[in-house]
C-alpha atoms as a PDB file:
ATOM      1  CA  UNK A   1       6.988  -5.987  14.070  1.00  0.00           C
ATOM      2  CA  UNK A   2       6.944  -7.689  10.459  1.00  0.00           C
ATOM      3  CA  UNK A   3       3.372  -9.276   9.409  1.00  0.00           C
ATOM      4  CA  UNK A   4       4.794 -12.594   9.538  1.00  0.00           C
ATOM      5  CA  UNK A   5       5.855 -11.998  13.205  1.00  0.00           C
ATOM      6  CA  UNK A   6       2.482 -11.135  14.257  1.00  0.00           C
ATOM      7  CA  UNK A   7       1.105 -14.080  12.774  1.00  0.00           C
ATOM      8  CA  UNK A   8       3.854 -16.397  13.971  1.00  0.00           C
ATOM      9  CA  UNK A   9       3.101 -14.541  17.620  1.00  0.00           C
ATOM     10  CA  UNK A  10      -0.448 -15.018  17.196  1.00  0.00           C
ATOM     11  CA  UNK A  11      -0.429 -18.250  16.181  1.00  0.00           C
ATOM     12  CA  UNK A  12       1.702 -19.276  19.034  1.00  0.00           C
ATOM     13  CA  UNK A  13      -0.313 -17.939  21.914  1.00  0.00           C
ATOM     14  CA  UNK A  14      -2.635 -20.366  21.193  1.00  0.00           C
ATOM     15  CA  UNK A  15      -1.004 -23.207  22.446  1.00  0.00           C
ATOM     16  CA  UNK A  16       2.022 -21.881  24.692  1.00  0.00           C
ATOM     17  CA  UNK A  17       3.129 -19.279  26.782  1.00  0.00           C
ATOM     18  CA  UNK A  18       3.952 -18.627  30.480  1.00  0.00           C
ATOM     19  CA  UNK A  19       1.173 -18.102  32.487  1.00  0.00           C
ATOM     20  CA  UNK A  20      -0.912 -20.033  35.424  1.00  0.00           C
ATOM     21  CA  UNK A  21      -4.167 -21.453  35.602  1.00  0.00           C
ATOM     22  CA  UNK A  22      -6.569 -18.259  34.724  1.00  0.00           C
ATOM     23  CA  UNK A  23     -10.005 -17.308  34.235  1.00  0.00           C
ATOM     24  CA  UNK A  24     -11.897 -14.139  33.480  1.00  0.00           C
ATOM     25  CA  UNK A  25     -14.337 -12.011  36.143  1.00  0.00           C
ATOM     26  CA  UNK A  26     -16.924  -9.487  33.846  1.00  0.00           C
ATOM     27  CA  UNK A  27     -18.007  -7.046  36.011  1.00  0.00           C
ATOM     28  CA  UNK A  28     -21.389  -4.748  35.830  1.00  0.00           C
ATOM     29  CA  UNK A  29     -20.925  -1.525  33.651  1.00  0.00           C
ATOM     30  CA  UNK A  30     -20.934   0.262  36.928  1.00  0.00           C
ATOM     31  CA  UNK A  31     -18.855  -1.697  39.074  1.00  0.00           C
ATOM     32  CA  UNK A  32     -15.371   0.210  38.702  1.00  0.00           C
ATOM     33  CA  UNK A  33     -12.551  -2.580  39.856  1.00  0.00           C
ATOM     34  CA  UNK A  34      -9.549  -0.477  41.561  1.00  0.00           C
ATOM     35  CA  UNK A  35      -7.463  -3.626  43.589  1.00  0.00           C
ATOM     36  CA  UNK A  36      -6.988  -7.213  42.387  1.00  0.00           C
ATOM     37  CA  UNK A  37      -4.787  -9.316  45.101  1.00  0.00           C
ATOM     38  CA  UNK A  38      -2.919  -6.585  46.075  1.00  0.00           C
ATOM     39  CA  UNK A  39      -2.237  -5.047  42.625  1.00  0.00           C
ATOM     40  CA  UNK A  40      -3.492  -2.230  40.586  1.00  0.00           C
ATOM     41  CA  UNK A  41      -6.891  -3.988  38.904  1.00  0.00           C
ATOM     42  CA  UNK A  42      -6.167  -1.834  35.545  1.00  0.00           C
ATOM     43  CA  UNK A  43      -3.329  -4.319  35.208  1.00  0.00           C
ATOM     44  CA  UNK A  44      -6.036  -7.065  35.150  1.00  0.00           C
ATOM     45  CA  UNK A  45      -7.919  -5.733  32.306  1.00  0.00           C
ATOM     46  CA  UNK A  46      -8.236  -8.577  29.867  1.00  0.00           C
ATOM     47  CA  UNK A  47      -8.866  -5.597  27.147  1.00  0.00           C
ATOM     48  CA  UNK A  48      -8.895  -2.151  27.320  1.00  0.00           C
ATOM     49  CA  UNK A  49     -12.415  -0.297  27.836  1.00  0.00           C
ATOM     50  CA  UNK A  50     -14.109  -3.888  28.866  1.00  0.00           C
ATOM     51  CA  UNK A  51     -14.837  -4.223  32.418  1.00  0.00           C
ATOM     52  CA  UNK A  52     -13.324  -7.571  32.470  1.00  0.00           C
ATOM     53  CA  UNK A  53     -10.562  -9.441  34.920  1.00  0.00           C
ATOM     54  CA  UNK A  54      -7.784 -11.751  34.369  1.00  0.00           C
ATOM     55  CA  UNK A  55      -8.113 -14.173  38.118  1.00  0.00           C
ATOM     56  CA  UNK A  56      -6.584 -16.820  38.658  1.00  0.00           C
ATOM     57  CA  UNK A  57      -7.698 -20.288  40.015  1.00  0.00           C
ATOM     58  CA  UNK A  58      -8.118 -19.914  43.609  1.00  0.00           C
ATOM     59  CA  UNK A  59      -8.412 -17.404  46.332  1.00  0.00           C
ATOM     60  CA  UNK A  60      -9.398 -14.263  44.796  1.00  0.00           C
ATOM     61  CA  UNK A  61      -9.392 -10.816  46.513  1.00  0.00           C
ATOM     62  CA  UNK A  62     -11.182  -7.372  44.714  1.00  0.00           C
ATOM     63  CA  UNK A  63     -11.952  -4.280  46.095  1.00  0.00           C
ATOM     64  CA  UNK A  64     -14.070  -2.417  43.907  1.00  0.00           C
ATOM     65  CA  UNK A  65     -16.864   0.613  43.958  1.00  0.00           C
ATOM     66  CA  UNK A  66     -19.717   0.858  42.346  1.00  0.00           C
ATOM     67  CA  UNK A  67     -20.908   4.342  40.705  1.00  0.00           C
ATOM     68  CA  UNK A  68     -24.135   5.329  38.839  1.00  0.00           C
ATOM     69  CA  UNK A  69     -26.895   7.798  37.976  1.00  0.00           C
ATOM     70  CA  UNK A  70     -29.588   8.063  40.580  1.00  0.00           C
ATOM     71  CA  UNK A  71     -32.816  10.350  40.601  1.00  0.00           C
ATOM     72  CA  UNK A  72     -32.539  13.037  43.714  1.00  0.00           C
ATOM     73  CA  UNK A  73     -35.206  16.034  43.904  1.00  0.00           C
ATOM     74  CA  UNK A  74     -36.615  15.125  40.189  1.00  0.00           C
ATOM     75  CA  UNK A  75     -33.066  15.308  38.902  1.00  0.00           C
ATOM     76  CA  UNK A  76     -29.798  12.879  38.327  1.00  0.00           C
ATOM     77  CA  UNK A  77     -26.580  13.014  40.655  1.00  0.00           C
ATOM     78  CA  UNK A  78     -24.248  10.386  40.158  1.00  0.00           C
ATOM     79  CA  UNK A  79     -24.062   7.986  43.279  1.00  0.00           C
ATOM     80  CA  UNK A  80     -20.513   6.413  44.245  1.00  0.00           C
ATOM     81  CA  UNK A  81     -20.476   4.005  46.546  1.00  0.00           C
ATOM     82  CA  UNK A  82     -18.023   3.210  49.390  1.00  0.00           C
ATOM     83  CA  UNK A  83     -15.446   0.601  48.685  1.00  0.00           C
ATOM     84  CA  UNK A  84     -16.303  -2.831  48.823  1.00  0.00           C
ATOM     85  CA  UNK A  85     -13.997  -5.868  49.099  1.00  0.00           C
ATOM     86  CA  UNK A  86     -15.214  -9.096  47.888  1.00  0.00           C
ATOM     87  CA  UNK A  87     -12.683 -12.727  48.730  1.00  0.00           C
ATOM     88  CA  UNK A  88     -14.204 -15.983  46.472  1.00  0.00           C
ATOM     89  CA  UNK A  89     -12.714 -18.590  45.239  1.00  0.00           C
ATOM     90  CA  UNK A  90     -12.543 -18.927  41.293  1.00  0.00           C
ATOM     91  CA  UNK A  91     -11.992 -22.451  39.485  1.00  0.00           C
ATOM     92  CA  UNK A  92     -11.996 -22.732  35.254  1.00  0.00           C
ATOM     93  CA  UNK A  93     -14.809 -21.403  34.510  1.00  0.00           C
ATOM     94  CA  UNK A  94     -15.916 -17.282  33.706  1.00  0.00           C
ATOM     95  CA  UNK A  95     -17.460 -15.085  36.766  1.00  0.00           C
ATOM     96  CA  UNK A  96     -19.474 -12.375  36.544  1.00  0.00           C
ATOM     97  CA  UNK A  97     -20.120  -9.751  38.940  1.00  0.00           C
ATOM     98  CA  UNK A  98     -23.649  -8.117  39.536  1.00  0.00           C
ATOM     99  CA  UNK A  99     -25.580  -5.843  41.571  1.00  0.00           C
ATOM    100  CA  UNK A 100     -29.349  -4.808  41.415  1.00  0.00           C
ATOM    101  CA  UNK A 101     -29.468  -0.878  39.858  1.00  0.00           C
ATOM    102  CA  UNK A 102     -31.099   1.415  41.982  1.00  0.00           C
ATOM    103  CA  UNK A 103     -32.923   4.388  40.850  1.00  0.00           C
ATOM    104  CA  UNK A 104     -32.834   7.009  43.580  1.00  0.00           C
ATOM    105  CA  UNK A 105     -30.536   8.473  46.149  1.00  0.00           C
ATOM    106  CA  UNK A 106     -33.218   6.438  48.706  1.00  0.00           C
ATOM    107  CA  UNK A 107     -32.436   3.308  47.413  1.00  0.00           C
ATOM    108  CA  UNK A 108     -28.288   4.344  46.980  1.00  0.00           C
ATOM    109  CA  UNK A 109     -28.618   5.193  50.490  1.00  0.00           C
ATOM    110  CA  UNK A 110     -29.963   1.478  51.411  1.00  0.00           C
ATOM    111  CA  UNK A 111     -27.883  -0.180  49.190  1.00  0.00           C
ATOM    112  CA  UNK A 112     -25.427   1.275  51.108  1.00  0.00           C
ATOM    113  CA  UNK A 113     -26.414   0.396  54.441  1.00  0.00           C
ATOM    114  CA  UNK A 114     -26.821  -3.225  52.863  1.00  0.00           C
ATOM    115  CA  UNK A 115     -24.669  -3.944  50.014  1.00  0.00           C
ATOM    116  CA  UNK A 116     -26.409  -6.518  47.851  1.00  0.00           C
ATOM    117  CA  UNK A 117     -24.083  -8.000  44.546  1.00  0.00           C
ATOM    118  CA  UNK A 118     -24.359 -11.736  42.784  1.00  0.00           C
ATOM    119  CA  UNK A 119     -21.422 -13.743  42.057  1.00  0.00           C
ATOM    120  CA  UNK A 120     -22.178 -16.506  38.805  1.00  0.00           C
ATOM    121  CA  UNK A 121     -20.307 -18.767  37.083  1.00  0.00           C
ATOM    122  CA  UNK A 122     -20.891 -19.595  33.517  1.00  0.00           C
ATOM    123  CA  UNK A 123     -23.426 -22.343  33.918  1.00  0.00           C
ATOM    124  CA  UNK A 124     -25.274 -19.376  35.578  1.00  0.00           C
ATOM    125  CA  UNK A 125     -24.749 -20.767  39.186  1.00  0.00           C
ATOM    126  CA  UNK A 126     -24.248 -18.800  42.327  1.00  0.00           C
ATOM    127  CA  UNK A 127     -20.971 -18.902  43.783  1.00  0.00           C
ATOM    128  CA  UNK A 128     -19.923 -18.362  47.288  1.00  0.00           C
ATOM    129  CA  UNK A 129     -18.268 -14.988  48.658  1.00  0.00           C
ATOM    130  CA  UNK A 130     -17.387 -13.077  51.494  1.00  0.00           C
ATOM    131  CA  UNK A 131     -18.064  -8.934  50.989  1.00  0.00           C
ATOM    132  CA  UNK A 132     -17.153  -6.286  53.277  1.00  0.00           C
ATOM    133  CA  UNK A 133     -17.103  -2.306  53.368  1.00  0.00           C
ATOM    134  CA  UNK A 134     -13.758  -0.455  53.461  1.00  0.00           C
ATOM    135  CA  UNK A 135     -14.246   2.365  55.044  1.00  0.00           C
ATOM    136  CA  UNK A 136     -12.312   5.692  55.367  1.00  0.00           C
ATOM    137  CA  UNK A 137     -12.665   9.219  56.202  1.00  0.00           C
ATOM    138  CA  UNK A 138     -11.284  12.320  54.427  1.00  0.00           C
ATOM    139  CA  UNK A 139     -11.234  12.933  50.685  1.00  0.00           C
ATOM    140  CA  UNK A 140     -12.197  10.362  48.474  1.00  0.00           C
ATOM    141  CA  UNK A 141     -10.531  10.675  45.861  1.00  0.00           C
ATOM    142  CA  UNK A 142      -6.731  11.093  47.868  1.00  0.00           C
ATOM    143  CA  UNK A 143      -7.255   7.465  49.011  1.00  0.00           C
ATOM    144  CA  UNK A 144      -4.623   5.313  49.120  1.00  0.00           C
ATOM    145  CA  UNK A 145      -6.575   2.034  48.469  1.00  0.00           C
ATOM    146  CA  UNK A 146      -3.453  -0.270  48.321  1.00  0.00           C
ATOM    147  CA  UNK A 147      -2.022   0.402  51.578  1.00  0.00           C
ATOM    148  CA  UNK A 148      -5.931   0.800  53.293  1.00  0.00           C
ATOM    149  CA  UNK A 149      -6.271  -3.022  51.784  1.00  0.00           C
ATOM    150  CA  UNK A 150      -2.799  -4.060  53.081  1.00  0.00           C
ATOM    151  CA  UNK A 151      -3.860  -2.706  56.877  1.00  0.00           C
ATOM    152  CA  UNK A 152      -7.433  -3.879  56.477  1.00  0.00           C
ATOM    153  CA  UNK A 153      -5.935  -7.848  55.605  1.00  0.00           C
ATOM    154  CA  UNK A 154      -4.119  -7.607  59.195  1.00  0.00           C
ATOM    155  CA  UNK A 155      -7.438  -6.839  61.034  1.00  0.00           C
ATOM    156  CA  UNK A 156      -8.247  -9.458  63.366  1.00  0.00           C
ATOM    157  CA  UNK A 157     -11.920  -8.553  62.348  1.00  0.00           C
ATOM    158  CA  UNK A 158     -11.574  -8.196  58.730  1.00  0.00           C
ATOM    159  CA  UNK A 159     -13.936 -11.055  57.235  1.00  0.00           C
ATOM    160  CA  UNK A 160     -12.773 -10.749  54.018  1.00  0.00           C
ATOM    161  CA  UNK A 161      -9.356 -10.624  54.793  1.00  0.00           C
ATOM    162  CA  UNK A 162      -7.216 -12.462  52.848  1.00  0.00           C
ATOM    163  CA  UNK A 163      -2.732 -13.421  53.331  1.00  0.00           C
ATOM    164  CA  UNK A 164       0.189 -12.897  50.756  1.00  0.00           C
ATOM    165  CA  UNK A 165       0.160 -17.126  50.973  1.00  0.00           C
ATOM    166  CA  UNK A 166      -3.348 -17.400  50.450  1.00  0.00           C
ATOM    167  CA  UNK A 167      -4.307 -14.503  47.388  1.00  0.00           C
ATOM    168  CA  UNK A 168      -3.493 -15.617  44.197  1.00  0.00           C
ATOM    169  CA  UNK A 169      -1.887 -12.603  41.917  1.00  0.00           C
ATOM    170  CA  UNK A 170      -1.800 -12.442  38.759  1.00  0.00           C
ATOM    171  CA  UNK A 171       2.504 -12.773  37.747  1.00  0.00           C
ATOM    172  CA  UNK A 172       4.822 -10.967  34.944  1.00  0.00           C
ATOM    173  CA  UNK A 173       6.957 -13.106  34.716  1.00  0.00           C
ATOM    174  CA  UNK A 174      10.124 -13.134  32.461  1.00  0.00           C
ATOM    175  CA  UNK A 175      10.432 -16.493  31.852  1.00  0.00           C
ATOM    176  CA  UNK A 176      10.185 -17.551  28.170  1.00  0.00           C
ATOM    177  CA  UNK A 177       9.809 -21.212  28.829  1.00  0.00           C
ATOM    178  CA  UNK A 178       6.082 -21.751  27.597  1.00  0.00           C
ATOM    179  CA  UNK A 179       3.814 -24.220  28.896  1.00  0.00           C
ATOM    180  CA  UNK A 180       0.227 -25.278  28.032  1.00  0.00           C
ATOM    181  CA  UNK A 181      -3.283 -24.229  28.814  1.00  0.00           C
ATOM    182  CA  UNK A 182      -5.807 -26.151  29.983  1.00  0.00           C
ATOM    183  CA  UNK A 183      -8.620 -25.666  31.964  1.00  0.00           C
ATOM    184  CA  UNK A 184     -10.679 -23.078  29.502  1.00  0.00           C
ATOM    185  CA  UNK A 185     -12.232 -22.445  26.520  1.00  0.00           C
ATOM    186  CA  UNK A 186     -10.887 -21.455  23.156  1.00  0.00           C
ATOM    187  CA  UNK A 187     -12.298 -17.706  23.256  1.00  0.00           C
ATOM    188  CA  UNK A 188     -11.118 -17.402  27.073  1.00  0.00           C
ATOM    189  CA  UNK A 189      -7.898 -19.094  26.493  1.00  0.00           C
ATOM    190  CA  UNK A 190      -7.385 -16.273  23.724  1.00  0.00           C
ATOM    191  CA  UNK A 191      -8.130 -13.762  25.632  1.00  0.00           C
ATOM    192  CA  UNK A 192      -6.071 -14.696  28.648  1.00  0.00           C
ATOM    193  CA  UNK A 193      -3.162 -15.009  26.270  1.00  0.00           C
ATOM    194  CA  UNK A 194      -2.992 -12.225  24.362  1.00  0.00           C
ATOM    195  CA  UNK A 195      -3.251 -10.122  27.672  1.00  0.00           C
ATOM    196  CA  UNK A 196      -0.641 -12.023  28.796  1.00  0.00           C
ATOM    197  CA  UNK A 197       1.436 -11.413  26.057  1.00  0.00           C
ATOM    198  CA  UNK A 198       0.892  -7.781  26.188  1.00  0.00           C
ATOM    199  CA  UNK A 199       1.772  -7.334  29.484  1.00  0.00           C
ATOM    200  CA  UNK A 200       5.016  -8.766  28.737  1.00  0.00           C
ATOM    201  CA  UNK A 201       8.152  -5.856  28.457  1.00  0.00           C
ATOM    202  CA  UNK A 202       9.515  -4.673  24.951  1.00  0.00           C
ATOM    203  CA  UNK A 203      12.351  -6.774  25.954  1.00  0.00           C
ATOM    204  CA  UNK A 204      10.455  -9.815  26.854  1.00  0.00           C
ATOM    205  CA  UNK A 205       8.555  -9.758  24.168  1.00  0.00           C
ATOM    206  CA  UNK A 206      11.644  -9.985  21.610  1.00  0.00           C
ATOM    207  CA  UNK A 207      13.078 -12.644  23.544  1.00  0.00           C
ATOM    208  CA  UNK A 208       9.982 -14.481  23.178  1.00  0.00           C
ATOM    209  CA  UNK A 209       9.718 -13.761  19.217  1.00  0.00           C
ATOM    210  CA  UNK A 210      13.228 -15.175  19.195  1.00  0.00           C
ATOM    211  CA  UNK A 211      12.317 -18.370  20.947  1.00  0.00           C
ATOM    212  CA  UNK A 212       9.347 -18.689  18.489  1.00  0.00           C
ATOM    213  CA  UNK A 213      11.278 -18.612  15.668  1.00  0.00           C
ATOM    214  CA  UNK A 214      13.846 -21.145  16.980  1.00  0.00           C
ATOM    215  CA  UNK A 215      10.739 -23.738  18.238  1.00  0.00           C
ATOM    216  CA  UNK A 216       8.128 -23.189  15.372  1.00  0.00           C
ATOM    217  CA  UNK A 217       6.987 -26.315  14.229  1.00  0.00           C
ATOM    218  CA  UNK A 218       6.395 -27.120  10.647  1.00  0.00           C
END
């Protein structure tokens, strides 16, 4: 892409492009995201390397694990923990995600036993969630997460359970039609855009270079 594209692309994405009401979830260093509504979370990665979602306004579904180094017989193991699935509801403002480190396997262990995480918003208030323990045995690391979250949400007994009406997902849409953003901040509106943009196809993303150029205003 020509310089001028890029800053005619740029430029653009501040104002206009297709997506829906979104917000961003920052999650501990050692919180490790792996579903968001049904979808792989790496696909929610507002950039790559930050441990930071694209949600959007509403009904919000993550399963996620959470691995770090503990102390065990005067030396360090890493601990992973089981899956945990976490339903709250996010409006226009940033979330983070947190969880009180623990230093040895003792503490892992209780942890464990009695998960303990804390959901903010920006103004540093607590907001309301539902958290639950997916749990499976055999190899870890074979998991099929996707399709042990799709029979978990038809559990009568699953309390944070979640329906296809009622999760919001994040969409890639190809529609080229922009519309505007509201609801966030400069720096989050940025960010949420340029993911979006990037998520876009090759294809979609000429056809939306081409609409640019035919709607730039002077």
């Amino acid at each position: 892409m020509k310089p001028l594209y890029k800053f005619i692309a740029v430029g653009l994405m501040f104002g206009a492009v297709s997506v829906n009401a979104q917000t961003t979830l920052s999650l501990q260093s050692e919180i490790q995201p792996l579903i968001l509504n049904s979808a792989d979370a790496e696909d929610a990665m507002v950039e790559s390397g930050h441990n930071r979602l694209l949600v959007e306004e509403g009904t919000n579904q993550l399963l996620f694990r959470v691995g770090q180094l503990v102390s065990e017989d005067a030396k360090h193991r890493k601990y992973n923990s089981p899956a945990f699935i976490i339903r709250f509801e996010a409006a226009d403002t940033p979330l983070e995600l947190s969880y009180p480190k623990m230093r040895t396997i003792a503490e892992a262990k209780a942890f464990e036993k009695s998960p303990s995480f804390s959901l903010i918003n920006e103004g540093n208030r607590p907001v309301d969630f539902t958290i639950d323990t997916l749990r499976a045995g055999g190899l870890q690391n074979l998991r099929d997460y996707q399709n042990e979250l799709a029979a978990y949400n038809k559990r009568a007994d699953a309390i944070a359970a979640v329906t296809p009406t009622s999760t919001s997902t994040i969409k890639h849409s190809s529609s080229i039609e922009p519309q505007p953003v509201t609801g966030v901040n400069s720096s989050s509106r940025m960010n949420i855009l340029q993911a979006s943009f990037s998520r876009l196809s090759a294809q979609e993303q000429q056809q939306f270079m081409l609409w640019a150029m035919k709607n730039l205003k002077e």
